[in-house]
PDB file of N, CA and C in Angstrom:
ATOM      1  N   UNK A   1      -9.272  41.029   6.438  1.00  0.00           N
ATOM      2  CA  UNK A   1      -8.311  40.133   7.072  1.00  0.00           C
ATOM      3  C   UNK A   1      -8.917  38.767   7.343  1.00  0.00           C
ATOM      4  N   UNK A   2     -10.109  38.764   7.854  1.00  0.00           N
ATOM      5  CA  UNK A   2     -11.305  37.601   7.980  1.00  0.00           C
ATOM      6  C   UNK A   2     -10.307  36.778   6.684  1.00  0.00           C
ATOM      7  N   UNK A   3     -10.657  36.871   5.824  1.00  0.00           N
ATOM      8  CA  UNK A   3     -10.708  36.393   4.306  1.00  0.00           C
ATOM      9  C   UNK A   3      -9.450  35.336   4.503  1.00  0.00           C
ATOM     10  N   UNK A   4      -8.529  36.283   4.516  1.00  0.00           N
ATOM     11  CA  UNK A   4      -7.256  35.890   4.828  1.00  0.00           C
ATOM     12  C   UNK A   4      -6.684  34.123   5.525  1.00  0.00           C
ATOM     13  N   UNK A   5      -7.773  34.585   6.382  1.00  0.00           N
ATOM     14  CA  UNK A   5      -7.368  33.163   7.588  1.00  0.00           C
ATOM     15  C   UNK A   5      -7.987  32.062   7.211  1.00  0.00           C
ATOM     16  N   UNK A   6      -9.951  32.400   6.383  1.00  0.00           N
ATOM     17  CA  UNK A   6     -10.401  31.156   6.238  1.00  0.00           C
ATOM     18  C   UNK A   6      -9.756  30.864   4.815  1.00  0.00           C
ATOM     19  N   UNK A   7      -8.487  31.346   4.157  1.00  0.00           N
ATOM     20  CA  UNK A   7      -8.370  30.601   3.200  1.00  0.00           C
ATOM     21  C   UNK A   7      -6.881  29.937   3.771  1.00  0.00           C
ATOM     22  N   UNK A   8      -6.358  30.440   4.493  1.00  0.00           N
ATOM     23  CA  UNK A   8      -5.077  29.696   5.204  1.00  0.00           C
ATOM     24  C   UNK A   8      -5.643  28.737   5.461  1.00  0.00           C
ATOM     25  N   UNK A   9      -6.634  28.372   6.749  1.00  0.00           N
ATOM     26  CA  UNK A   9      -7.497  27.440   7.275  1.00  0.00           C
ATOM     27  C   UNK A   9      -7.765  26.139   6.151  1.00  0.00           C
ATOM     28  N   UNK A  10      -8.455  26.487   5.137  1.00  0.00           N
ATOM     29  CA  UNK A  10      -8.776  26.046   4.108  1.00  0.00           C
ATOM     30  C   UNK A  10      -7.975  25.144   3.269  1.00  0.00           C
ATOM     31  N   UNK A  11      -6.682  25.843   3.463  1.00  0.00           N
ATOM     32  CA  UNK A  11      -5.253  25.137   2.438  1.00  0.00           C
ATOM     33  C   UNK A  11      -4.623  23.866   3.258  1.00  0.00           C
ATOM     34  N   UNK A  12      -4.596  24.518   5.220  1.00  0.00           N
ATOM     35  CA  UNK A  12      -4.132  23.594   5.961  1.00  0.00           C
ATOM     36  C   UNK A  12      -5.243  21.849   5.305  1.00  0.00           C
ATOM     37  N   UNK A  13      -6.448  22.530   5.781  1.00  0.00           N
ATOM     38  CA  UNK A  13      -7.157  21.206   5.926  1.00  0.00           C
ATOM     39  C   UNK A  13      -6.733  20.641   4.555  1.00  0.00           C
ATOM     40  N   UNK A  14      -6.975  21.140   3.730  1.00  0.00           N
ATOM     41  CA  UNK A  14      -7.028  20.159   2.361  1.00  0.00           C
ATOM     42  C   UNK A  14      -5.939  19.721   2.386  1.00  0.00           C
ATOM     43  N   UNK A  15      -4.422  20.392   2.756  1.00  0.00           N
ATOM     44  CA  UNK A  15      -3.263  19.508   2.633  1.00  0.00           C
ATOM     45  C   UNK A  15      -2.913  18.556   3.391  1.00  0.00           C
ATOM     46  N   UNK A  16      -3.568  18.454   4.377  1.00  0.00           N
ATOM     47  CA  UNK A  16      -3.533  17.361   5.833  1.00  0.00           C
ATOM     48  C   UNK A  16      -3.740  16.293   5.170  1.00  0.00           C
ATOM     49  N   UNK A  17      -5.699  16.537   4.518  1.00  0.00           N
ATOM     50  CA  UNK A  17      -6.713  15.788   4.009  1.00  0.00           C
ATOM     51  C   UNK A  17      -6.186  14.993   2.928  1.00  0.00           C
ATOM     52  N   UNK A  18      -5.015  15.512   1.853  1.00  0.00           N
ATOM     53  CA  UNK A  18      -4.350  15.104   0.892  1.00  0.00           C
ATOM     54  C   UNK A  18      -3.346  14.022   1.420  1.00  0.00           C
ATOM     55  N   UNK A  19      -2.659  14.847   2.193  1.00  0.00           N
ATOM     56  CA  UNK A  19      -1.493  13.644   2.439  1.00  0.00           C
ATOM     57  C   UNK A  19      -2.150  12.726   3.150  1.00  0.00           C
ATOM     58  N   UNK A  20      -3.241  12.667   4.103  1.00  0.00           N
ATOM     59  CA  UNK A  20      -3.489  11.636   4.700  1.00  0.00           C
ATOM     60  C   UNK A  20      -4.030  10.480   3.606  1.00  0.00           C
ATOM     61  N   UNK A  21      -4.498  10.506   2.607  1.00  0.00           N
ATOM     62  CA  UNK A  21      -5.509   9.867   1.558  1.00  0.00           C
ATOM     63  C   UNK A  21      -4.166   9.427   0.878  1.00  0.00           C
ATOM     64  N   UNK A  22      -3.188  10.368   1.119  1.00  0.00           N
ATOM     65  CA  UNK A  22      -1.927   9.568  -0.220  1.00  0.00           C
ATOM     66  C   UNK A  22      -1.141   8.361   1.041  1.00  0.00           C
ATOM     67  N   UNK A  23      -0.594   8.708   1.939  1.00  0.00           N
ATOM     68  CA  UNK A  23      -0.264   7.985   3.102  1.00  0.00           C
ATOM     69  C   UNK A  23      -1.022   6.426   2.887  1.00  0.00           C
ATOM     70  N   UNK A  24      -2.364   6.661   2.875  1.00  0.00           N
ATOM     71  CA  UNK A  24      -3.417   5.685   3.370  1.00  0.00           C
ATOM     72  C   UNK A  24      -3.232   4.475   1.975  1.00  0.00           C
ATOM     73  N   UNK A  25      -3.187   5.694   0.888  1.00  0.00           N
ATOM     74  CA  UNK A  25      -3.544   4.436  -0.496  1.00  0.00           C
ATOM     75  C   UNK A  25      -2.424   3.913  -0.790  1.00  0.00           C
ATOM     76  N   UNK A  26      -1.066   4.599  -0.002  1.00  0.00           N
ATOM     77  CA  UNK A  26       0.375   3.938  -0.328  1.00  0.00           C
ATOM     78  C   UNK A  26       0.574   2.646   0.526  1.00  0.00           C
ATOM     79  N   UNK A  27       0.150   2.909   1.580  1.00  0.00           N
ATOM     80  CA  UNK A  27      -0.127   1.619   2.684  1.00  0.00           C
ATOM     81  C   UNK A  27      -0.809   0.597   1.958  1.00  0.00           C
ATOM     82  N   UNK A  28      -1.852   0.818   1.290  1.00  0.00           N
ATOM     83  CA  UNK A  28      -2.318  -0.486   0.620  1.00  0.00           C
ATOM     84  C   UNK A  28      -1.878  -1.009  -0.020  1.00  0.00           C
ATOM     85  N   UNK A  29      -1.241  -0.261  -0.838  1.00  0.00           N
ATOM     86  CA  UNK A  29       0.049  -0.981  -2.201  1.00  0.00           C
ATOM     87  C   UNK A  29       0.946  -1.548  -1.598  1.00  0.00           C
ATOM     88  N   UNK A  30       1.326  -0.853  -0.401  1.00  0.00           N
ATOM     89  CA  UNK A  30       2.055  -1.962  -0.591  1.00  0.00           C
ATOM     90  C   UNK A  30       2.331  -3.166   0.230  1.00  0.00           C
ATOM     91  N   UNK A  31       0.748  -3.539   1.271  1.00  0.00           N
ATOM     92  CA  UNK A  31       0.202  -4.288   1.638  1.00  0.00           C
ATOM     93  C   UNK A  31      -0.207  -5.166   0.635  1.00  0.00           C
ATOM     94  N   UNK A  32      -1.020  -4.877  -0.084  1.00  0.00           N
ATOM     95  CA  UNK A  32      -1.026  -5.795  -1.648  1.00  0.00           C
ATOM     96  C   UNK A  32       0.261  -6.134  -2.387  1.00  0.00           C
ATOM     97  N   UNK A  33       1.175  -5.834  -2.402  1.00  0.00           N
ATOM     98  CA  UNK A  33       2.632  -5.957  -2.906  1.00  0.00           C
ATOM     99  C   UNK A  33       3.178  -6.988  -2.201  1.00  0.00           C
ATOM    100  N   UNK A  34       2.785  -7.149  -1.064  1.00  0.00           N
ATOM    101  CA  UNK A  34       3.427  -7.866  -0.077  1.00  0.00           C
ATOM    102  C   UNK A  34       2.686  -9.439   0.329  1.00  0.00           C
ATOM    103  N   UNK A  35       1.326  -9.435  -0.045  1.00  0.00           N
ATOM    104  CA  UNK A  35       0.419 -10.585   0.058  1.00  0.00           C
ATOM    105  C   UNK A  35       1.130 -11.392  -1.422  1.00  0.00           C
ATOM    106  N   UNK A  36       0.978 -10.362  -2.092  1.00  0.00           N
ATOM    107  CA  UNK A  36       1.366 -10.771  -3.424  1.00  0.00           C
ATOM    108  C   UNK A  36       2.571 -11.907  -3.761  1.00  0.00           C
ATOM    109  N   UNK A  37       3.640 -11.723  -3.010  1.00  0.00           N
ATOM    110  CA  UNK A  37       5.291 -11.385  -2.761  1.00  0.00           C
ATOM    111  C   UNK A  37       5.221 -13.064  -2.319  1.00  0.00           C
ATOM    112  N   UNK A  38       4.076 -13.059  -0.782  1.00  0.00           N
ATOM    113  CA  UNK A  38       4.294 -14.754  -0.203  1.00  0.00           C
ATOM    114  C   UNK A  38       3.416 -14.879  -1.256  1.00  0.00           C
ATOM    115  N   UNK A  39       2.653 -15.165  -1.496  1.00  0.00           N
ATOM    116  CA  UNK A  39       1.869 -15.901  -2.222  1.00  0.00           C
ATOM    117  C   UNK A  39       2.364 -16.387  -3.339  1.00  0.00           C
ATOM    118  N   UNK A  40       3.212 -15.609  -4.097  1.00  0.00           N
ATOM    119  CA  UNK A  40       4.639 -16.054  -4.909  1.00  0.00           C
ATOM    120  C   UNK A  40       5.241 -17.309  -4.492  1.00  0.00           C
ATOM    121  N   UNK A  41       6.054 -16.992  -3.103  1.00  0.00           N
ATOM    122  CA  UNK A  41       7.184 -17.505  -2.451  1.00  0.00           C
ATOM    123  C   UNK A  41       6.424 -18.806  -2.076  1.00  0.00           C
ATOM    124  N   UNK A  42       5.333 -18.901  -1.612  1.00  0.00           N
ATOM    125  CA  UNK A  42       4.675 -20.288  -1.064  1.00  0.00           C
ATOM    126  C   UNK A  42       4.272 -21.251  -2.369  1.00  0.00           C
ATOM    127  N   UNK A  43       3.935 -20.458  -3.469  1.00  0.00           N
ATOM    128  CA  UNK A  43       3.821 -21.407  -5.173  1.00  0.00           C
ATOM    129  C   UNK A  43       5.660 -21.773  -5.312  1.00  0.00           C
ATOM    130  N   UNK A  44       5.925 -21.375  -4.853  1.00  0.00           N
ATOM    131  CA  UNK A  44       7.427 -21.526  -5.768  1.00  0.00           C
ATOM    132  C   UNK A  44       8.178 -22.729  -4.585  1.00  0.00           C
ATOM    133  N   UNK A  45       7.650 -22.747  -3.442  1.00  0.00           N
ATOM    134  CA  UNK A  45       7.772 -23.341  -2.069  1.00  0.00           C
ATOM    135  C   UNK A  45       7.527 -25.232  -2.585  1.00  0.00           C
ATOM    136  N   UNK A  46       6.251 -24.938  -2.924  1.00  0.00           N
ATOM    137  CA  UNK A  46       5.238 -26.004  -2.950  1.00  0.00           C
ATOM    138  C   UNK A  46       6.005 -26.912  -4.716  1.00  0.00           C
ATOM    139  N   UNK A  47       6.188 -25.807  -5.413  1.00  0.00           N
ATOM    140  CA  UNK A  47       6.514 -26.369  -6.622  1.00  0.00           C
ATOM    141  C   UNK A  47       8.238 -27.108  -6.430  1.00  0.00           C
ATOM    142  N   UNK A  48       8.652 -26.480  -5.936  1.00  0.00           N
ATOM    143  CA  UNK A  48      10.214 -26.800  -5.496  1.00  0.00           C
ATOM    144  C   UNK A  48      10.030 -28.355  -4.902  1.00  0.00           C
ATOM    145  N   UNK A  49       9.212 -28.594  -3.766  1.00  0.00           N
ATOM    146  CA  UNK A  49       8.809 -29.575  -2.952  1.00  0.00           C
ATOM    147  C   UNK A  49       8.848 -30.574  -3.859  1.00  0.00           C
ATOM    148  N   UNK A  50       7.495 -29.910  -5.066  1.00  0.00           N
ATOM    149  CA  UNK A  50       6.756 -31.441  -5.760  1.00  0.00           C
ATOM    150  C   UNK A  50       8.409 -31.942  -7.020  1.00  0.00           C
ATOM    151  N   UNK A  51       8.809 -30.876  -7.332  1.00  0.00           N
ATOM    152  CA  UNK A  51      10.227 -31.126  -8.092  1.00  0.00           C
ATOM    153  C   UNK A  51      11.304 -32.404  -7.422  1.00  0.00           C
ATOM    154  N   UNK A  52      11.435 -32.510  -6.117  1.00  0.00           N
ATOM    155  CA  UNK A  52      12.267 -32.638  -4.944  1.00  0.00           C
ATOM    156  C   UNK A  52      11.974 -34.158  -4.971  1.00  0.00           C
ATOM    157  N   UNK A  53      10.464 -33.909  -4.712  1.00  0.00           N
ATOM    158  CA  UNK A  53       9.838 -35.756  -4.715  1.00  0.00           C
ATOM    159  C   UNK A  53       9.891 -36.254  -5.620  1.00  0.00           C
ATOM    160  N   UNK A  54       9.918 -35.706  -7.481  1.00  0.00           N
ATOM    161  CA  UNK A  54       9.832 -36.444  -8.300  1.00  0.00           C
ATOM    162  C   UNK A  54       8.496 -36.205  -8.885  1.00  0.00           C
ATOM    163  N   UNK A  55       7.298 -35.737  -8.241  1.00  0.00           N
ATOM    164  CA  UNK A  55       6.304 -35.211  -9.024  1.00  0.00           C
ATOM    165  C   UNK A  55       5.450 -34.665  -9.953  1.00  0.00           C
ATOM    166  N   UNK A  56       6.786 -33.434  -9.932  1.00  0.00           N
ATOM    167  CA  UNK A  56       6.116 -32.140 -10.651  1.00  0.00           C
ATOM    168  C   UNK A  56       6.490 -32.857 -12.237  1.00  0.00           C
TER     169      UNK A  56
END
């Protein structure tokens, strides 16, 4: 029965351990998705501007 529990035990942790690591690397994407996104919006900001004055 021993057997039993440390492999229940075993499945919990790793699936915790899993979703927490998928959770974590999805947060970055789409933290990077999102730097990405203004950093877009502020080129397209700036280019609009220099269009506006006659510049670009």
């Amino acid at each position: 029965m021993q057997f039993g529990k440390q492999f229940f035990f075993r499945a919990c942790v790793l699936s915790y351990a899993c979703i927490y690591l998928y959770l974590r690397a999805r947060g970055q994407k789409k933290e990077r998705a999102l730097q990405q996104q203004k950093l877009t919006e502020k080129k397209s900001a700036v280019n609009d501007a220099l269009a506006r004055a006659g510049l670009a």
